[in-house]
N, C-alpha and C. Protein backbone atom coordinates (compact mmCIF):
# COMPACT_ATOMS: atom_id res chain seq x y z
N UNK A 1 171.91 -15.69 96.48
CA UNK A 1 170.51 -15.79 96.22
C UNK A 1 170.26 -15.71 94.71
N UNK A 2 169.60 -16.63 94.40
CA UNK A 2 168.99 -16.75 92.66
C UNK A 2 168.59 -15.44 92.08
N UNK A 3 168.29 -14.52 91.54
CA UNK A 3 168.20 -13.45 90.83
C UNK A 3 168.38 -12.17 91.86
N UNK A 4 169.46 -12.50 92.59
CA UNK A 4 169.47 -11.31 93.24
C UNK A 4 170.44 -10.10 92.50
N UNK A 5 170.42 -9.28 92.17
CA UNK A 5 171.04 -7.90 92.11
C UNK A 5 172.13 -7.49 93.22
N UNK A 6 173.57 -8.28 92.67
CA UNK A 6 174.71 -8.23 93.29
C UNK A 6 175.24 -6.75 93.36
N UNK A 7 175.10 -5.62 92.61
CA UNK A 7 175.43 -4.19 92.94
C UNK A 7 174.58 -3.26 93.90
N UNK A 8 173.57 -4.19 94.00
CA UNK A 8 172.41 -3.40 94.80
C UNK A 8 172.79 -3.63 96.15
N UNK A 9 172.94 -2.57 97.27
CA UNK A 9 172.97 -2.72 98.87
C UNK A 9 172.13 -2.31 99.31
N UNK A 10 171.70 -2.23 100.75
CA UNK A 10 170.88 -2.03 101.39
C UNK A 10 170.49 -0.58 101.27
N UNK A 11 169.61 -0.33 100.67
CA UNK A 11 169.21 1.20 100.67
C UNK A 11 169.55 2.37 99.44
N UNK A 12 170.12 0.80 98.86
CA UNK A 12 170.79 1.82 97.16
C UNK A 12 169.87 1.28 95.92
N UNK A 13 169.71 1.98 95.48
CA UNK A 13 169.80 1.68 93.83
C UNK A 13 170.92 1.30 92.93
N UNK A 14 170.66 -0.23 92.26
CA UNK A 14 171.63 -0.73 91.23
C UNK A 14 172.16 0.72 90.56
N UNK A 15 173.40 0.02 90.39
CA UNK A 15 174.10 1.49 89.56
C UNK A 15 173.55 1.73 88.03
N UNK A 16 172.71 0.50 87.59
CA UNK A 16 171.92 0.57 86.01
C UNK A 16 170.82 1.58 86.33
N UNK A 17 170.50 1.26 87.78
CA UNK A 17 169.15 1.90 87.66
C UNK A 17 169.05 3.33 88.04
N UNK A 18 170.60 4.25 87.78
CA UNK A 18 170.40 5.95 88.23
C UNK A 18 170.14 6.71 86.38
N UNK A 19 170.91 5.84 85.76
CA UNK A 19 170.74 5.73 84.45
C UNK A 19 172.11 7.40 84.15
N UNK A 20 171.43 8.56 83.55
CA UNK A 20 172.58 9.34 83.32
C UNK A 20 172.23 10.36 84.46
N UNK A 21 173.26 10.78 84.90
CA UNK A 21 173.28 12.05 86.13
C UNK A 21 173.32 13.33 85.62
N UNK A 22 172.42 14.42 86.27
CA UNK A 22 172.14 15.57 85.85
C UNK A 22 173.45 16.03 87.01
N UNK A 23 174.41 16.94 86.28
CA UNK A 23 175.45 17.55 87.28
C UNK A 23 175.36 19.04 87.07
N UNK A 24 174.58 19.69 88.58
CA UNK A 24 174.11 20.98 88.56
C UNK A 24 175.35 21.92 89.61
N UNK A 25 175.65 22.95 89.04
CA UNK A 25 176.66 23.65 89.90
C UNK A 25 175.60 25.18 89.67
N UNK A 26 175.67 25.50 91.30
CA UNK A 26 174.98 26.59 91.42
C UNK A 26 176.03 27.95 91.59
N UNK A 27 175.74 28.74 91.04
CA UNK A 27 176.76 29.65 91.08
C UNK A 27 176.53 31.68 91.03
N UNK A 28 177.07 32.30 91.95
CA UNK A 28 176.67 33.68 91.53
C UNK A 28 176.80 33.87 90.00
N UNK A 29 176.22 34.97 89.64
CA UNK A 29 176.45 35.56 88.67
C UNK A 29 176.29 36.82 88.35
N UNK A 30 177.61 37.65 87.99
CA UNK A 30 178.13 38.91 87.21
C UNK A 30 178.61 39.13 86.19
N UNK A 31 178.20 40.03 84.93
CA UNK A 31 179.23 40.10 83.99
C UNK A 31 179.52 41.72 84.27
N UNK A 32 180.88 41.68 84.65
CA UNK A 32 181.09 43.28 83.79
C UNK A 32 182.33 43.28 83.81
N UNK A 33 182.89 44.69 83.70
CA UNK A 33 184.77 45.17 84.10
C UNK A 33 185.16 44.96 85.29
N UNK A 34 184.49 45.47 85.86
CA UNK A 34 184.43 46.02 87.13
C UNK A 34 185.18 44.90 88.24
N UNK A 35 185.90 43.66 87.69
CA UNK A 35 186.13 42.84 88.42
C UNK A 35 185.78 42.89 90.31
N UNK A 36 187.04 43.37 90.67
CA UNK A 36 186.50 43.20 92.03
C UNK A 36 185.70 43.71 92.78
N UNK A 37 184.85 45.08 92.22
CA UNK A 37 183.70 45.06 92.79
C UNK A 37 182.64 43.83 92.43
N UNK A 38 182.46 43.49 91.41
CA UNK A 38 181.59 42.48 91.15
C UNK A 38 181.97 41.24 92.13
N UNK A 39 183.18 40.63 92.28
CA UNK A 39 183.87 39.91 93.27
C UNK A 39 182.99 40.40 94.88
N UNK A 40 183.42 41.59 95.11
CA UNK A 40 182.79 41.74 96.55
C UNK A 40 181.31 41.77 96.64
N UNK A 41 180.88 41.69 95.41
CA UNK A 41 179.41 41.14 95.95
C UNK A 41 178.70 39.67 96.00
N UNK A 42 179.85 39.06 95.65
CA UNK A 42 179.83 37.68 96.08
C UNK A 42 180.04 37.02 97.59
N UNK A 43 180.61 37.91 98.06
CA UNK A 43 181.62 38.00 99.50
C UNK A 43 180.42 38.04 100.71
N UNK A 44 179.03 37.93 100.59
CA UNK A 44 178.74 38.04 102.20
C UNK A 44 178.11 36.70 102.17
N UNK A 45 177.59 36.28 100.72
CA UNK A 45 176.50 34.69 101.12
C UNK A 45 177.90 33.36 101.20
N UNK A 46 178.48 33.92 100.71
CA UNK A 46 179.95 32.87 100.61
C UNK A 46 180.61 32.69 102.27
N UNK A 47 180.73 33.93 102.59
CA UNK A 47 180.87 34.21 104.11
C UNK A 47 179.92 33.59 105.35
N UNK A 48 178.94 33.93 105.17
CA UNK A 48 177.73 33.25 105.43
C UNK A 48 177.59 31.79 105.69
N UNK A 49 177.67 31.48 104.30
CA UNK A 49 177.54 30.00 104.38
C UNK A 49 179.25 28.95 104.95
N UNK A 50 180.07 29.52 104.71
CA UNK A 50 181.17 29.01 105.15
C UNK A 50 181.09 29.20 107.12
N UNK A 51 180.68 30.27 107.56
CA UNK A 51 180.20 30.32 109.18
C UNK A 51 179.10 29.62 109.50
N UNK A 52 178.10 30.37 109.42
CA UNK A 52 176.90 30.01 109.40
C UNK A 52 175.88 28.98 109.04
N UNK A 53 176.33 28.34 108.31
CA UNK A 53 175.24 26.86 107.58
C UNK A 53 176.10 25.53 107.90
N UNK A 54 176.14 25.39 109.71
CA UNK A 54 175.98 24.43 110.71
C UNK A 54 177.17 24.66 111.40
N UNK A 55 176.87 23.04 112.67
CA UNK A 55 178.17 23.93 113.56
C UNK A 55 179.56 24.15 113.35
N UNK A 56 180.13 24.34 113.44
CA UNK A 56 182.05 25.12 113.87
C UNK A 56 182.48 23.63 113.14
N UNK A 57 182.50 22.40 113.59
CA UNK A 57 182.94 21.28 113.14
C UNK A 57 182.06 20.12 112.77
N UNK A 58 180.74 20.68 111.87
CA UNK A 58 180.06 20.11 110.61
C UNK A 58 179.88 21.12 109.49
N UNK A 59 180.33 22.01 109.74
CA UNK A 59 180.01 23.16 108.14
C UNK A 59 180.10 22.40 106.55
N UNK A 60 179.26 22.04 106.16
CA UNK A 60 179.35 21.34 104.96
C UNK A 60 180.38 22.24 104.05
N UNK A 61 179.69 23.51 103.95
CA UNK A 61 180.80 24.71 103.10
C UNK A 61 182.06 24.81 103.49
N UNK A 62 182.09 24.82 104.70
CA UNK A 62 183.86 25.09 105.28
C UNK A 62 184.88 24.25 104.92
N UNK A 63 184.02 22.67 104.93
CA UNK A 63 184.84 21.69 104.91
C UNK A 63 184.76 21.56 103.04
N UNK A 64 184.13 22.06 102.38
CA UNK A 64 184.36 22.08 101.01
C UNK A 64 185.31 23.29 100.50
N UNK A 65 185.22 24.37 101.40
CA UNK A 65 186.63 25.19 100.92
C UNK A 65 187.81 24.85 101.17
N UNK A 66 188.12 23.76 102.20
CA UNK A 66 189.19 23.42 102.78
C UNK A 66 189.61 22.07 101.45
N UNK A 67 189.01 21.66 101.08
CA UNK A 67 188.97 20.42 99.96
C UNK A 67 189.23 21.61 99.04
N UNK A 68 188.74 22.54 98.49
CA UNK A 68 189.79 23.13 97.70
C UNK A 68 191.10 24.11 98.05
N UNK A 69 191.03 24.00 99.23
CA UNK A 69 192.45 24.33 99.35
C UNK A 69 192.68 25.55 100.02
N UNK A 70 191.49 25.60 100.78
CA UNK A 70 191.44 27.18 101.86
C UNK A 70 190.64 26.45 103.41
N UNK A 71 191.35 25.50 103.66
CA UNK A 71 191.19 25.29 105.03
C UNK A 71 191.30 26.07 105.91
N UNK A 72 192.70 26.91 106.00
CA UNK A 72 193.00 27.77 107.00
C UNK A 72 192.16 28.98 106.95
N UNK A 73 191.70 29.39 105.11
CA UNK A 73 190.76 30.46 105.37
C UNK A 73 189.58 30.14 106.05
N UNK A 74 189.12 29.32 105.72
CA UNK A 74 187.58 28.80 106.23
C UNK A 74 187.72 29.14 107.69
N UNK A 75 188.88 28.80 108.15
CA UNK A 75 188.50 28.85 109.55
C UNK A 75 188.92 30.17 110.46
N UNK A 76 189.61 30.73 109.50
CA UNK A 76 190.22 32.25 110.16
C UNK A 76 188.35 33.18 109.36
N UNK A 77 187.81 32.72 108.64
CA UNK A 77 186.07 33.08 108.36
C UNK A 77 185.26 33.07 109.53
N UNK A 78 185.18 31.78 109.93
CA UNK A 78 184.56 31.35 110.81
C UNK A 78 184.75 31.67 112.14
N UNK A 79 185.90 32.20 112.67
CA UNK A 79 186.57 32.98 113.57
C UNK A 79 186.08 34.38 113.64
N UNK A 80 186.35 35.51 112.82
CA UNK A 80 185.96 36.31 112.37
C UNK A 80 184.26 36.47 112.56
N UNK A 81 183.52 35.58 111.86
CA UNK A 81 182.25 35.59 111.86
C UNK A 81 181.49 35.31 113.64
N UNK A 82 182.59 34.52 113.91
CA UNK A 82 181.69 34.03 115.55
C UNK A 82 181.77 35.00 116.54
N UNK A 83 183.14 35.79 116.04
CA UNK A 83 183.55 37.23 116.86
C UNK A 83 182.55 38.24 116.99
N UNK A 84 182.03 37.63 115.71
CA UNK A 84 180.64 39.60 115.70
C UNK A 84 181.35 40.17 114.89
N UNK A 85 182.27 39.69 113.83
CA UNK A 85 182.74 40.58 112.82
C UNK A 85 182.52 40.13 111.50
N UNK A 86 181.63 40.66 111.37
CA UNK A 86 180.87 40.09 109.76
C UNK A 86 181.51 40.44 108.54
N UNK A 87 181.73 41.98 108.45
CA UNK A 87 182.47 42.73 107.64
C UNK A 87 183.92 42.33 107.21
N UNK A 88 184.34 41.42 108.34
CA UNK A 88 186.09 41.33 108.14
C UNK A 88 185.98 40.26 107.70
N UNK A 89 184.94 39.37 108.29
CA UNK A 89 184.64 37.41 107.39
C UNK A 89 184.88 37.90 106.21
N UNK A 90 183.67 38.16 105.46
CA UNK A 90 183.28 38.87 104.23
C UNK A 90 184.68 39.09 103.39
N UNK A 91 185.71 40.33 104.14
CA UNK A 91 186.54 40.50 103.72
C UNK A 91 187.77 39.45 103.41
N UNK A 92 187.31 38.43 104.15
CA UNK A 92 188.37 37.43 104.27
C UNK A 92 188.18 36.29 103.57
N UNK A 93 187.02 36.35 102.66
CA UNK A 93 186.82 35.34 101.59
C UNK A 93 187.75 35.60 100.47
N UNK A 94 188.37 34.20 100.45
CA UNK A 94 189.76 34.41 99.03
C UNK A 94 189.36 34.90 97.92
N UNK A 95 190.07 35.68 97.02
CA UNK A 95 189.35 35.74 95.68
C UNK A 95 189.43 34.54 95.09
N UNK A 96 190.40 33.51 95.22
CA UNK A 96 190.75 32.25 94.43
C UNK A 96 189.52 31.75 94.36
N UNK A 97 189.14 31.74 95.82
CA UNK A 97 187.75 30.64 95.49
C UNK A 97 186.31 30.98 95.80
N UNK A 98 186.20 32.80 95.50
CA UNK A 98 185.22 33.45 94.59
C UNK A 98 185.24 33.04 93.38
N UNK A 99 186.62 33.44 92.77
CA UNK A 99 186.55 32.65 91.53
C UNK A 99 186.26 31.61 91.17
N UNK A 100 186.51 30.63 91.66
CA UNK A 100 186.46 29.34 91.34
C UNK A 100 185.40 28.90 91.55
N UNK A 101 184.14 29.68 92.12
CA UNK A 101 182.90 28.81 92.50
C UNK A 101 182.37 29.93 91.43
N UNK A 102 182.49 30.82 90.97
CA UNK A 102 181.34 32.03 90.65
C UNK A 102 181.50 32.20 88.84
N UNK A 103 181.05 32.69 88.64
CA UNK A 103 180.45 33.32 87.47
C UNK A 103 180.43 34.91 87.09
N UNK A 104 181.50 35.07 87.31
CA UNK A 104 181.62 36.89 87.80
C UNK A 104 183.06 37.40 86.99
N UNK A 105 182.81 38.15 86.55
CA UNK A 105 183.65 38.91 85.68
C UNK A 105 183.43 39.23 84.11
N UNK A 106 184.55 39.53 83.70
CA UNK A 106 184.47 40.14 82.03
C UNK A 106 184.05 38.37 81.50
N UNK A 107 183.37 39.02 80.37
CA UNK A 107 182.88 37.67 79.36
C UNK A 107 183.88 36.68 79.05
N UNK A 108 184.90 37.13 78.57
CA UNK A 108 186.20 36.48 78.60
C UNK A 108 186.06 35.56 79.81
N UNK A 109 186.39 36.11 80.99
CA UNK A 109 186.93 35.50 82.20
C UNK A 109 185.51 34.36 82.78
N UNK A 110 184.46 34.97 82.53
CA UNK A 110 183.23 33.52 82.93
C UNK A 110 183.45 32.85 81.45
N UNK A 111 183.51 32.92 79.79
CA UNK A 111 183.87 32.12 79.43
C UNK A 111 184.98 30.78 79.93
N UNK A 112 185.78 31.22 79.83
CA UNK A 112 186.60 30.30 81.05
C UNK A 112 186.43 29.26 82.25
N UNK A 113 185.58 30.09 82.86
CA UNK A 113 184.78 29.01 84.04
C UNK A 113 183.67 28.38 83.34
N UNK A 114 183.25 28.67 82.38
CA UNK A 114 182.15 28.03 81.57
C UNK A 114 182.80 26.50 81.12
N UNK A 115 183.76 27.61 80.51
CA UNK A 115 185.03 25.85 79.94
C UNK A 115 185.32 25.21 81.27
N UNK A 116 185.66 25.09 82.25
CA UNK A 116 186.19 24.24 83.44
C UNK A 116 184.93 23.73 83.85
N UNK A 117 184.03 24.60 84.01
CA UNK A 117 182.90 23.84 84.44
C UNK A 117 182.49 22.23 83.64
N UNK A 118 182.54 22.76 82.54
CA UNK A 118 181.90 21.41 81.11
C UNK A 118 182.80 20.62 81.44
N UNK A 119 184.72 20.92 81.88
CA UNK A 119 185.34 20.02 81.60
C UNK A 119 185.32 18.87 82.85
N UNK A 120 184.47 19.47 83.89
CA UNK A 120 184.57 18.61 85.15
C UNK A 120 183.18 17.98 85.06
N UNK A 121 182.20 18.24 83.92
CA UNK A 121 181.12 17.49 84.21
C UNK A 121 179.96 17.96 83.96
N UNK A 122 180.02 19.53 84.46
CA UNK A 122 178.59 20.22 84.70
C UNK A 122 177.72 20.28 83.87
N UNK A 123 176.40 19.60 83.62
CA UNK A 123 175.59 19.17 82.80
C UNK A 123 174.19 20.89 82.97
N UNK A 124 174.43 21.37 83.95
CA UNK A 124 173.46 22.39 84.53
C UNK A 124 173.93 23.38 85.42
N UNK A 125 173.75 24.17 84.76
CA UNK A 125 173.75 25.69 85.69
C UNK A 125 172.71 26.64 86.32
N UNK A 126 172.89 26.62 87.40
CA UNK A 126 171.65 27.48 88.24
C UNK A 126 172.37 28.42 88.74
N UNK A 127 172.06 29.77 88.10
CA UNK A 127 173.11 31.09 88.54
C UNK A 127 172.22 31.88 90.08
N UNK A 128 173.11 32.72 90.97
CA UNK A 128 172.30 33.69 91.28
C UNK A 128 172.89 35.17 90.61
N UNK A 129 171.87 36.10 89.84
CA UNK A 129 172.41 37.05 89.19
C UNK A 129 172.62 38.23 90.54
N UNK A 130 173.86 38.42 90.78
CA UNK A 130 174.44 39.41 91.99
C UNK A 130 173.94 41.17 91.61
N UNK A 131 172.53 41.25 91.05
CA UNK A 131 172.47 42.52 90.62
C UNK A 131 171.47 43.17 91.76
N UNK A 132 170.92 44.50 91.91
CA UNK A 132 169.50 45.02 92.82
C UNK A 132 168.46 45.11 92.34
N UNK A 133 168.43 44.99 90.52
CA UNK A 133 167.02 44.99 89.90
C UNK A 133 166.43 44.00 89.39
N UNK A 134 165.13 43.67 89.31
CA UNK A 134 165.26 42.21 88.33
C UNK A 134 165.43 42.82 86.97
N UNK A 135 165.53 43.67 86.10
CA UNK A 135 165.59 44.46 85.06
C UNK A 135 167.40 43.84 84.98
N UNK A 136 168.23 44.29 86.23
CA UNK A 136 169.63 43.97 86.05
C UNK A 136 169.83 42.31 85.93
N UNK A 137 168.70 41.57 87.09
CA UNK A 137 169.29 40.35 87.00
C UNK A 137 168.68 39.29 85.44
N UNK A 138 167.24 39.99 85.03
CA UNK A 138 167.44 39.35 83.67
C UNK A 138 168.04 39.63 82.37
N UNK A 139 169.10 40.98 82.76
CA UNK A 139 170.15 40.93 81.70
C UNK A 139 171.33 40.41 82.12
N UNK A 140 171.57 40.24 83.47
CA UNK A 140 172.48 39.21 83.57
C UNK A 140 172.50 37.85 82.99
N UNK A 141 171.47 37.56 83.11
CA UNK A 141 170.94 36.06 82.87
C UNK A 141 170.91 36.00 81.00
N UNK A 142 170.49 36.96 80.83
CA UNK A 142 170.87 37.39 78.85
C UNK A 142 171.49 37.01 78.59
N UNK A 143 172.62 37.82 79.10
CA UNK A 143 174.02 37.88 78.55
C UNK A 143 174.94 36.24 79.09
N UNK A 144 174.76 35.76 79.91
CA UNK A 144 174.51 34.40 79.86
C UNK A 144 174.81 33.58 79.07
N UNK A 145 173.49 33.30 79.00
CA UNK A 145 172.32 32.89 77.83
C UNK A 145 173.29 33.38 76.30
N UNK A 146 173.43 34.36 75.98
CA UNK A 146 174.24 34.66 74.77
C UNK A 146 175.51 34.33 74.49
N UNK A 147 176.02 34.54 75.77
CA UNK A 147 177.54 32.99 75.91
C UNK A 147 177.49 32.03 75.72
N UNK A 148 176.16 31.22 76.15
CA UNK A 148 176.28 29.92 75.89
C UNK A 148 175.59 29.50 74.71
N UNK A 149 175.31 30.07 73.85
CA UNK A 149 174.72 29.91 72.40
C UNK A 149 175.48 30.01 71.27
């Protein structure tokens, strides 16, 4: 067809027309020593969402921990979680890939994920600050903020 838009399919937008992509990674957030306590308070929405956010064999999360490389955890989670054992899910979230999704630890150590993040893309960060006060979570968000400046 005469001026038709050969990249365009049914229901897409030409690839000219997304123009530049905003790449947002949402992520807990902790700074302190305290490593793995700060770690275990990452441990119940991670848990959560790897059981809980759809069924047994559509879990969007499950099947994204398994793409990084904790298939078998995801599903010994999800096991755990369907049992009525919340506490042991929880417990059974890897640290690997606390780490690897979160923002939690000494400045040093989220520097780091700061760097991997940029190097895979991430144009935007939307933290949740893992604290009980908002007093704690907007100095989380500070100190942040003072890393990345």
């Amino acid at each position: 067809m005469p001026g038709h838009d050969r990249t365009a399919t049914a229901g897409r937008l030409p690839r000219a027309a997304l123009g530049t992509l905003d790449i947002t990674v949402t992520a807990p957030l902790a700074v302190g020593d305290d490593v793995e306590h700060l770690l275990d308070r990452a441990r119940p929405q991670l848990a959560l969402y790897i059981e809980g956010m759809g069924a047994r064999n559509k879990n969007f999360y499950a099947r994204l921990a398994g793409r990084y490389g904790y298939e078998r955890e995801a599903a010994h989670i999800q096991d755990l979680y369907l049992a009525g054992k919340k506490r042991e899910a929880e417990a059974a979230v890897p640290e690997g890939l606390l780490r690897a999704i979160s923002l939690v630890g000494t400045k040093e150590q989220i520097a780091g994920q700061l760097d991997a993040f940029a190097a895979a893309g991430v144009t935007t960060l939307c933290v949740k600050p893992l604290a009980d006060t908002h007093g704690e979570r907007l100095d989380a968000v500070e100190r942040l903020r003072d890393m990345l400046s």
